[in-house]
Every structure is written in C-alpha cells, then in structure tokens.
C-alpha atoms as a PDB file:
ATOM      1  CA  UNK A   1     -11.925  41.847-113.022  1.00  0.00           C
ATOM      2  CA  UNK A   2     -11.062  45.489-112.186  1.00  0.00           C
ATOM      3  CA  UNK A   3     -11.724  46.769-108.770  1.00  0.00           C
ATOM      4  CA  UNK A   4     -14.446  49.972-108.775  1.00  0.00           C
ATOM      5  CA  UNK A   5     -11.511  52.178-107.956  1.00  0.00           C
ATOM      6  CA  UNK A   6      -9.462  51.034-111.309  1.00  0.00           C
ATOM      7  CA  UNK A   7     -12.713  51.737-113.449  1.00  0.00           C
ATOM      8  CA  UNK A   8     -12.891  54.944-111.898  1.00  0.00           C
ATOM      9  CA  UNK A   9      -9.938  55.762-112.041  1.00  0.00           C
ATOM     10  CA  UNK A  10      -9.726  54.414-115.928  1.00  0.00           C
ATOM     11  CA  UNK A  11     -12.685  56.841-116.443  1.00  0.00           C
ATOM     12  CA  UNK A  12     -11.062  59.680-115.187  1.00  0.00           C
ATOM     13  CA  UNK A  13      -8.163  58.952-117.000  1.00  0.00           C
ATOM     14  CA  UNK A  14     -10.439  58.343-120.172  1.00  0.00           C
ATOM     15  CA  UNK A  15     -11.717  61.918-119.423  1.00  0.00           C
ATOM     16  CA  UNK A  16      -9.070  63.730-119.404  1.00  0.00           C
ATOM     17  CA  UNK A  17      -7.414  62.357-122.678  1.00  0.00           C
ATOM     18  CA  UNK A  18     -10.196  63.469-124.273  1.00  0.00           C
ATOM     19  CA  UNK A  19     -10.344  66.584-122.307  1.00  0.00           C
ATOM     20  CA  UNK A  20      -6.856  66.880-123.594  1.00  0.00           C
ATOM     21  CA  UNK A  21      -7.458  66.406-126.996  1.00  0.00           C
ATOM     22  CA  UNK A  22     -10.704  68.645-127.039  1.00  0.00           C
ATOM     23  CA  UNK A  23      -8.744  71.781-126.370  1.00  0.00           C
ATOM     24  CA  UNK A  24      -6.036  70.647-128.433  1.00  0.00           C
ATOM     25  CA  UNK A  25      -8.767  70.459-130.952  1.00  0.00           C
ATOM     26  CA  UNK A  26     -10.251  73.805-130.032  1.00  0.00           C
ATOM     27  CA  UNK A  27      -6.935  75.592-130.365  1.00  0.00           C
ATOM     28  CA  UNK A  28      -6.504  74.072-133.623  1.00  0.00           C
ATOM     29  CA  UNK A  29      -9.427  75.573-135.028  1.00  0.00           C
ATOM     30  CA  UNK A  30      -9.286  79.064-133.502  1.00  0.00           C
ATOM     31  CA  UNK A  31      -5.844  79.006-135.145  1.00  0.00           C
ATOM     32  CA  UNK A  32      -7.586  78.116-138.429  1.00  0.00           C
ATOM     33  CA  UNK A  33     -10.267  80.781-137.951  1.00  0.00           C
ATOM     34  CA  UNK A  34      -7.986  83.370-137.130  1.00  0.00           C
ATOM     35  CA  UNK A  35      -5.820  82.697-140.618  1.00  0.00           C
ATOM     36  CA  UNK A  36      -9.258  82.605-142.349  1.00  0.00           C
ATOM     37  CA  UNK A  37     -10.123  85.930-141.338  1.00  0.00           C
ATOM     38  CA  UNK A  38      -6.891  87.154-141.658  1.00  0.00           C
ATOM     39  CA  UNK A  39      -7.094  86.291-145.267  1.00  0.00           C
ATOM     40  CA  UNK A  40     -10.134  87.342-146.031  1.00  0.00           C
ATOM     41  CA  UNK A  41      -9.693  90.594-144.727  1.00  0.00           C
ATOM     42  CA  UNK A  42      -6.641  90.543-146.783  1.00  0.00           C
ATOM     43  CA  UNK A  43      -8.655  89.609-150.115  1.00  0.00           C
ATOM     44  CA  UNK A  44     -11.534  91.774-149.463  1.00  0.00           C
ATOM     45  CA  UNK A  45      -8.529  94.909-149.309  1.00  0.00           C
ATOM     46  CA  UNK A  46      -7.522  93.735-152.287  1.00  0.00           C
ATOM     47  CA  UNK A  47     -10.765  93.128-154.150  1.00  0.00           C
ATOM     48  CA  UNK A  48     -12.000  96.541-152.808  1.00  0.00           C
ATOM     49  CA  UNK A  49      -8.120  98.042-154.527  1.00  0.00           C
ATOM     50  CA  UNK A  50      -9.294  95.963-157.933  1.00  0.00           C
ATOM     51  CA  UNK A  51     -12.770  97.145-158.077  1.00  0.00           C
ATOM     52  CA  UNK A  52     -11.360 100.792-157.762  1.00  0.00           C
ATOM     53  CA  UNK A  53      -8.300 100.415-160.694  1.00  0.00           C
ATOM     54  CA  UNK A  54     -11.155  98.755-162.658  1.00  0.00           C
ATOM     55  CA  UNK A  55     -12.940 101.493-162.293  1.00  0.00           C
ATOM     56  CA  UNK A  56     -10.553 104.359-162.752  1.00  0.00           C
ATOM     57  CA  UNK A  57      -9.312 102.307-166.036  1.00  0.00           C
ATOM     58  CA  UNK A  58     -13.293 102.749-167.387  1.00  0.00           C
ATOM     59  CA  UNK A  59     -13.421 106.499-167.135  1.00  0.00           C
ATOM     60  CA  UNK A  60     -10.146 106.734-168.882  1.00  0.00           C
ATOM     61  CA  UNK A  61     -11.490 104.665-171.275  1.00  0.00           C
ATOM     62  CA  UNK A  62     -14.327 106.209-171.684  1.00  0.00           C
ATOM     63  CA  UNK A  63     -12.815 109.820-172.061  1.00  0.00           C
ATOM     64  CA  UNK A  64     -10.275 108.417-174.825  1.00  0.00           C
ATOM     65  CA  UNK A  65     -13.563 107.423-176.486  1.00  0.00           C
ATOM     66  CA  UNK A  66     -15.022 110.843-176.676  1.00  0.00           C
ATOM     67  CA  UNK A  67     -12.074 112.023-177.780  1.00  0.00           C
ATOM     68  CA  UNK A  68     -11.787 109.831-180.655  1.00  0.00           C
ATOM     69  CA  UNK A  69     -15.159 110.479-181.191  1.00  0.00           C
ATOM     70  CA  UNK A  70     -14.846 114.017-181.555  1.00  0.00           C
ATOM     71  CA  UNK A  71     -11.773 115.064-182.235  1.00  0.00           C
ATOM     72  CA  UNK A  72      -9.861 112.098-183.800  1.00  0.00           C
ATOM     73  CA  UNK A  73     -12.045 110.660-186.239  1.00  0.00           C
ATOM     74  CA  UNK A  74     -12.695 114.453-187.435  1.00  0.00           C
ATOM     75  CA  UNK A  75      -8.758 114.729-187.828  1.00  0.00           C
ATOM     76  CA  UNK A  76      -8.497 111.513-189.930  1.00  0.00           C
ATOM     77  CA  UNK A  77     -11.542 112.583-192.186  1.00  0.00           C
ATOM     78  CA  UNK A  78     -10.289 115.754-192.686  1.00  0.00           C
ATOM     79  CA  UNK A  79      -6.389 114.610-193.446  1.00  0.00           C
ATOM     80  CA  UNK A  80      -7.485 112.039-195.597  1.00  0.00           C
ATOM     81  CA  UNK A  81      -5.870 108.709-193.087  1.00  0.00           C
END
C-alpha cells in the first residue's frame, strides 16, 4: 500500500501532467483560432474584391444593353442584317 506521501506526491504529479497537457491544449487552439481568423479575414477581402468586379461587370453590362438597344438594333434594321 502506498504511503500518504507517495499518493500525494502521485497527485501532484497527476496534476501537473494534466496541467501540462492543458496548456499544450490551449496553445493548440489559439494557434487554430489565430489561422481561422487569419483566413477569414483573408476571404472576407476577397469576397468584398468579388462582390465589387461583380458589380462593375453589371453596369458594363447594362450600358452595352442600352446601347444595343438604341443604337445597334436601329443600325441592323436600317442596313438590312
């Protein structure tokens, strides 16, 4: 049977593996938090880049349509095309 002072000193020694392997554990995640927001920062720049192209691409779009509609479809009438 172990003495008091080899259960205590089994507890402590119990303790501070898991002590240990709490910060270990800890660090691991802040790591992982820190590359999550670093990525999503990274994808929200990017989204926010998209969202503007997409945009810009829609007015062009949209001013090649009136200009089909008035001047191009009046050109192919009037030629004959």
């Amino acid at each position: 049977m172990k003495s008091l002072k080899e259960a205590a000193a089994a507890a402590a020694d119990h303790s501070s593996s898991i002590s240990e392997r709490s910060q270990e554990d800890s660090s691991a995640l802040k790591s992982k938090l820190d590359s999550s927001e670093s990525a999503r920062a990274t994808l929200s720049e990017r989204c926010s880049s998209l969202e503007e192209s997409l945009e810009l691409m829609r007015s062009e779009f949209e001013n090649m349509e009136d200009y089909w509609q008035v001047r191009g479809w009046n050109d192919i009438k009037r030629n004959g095309i």
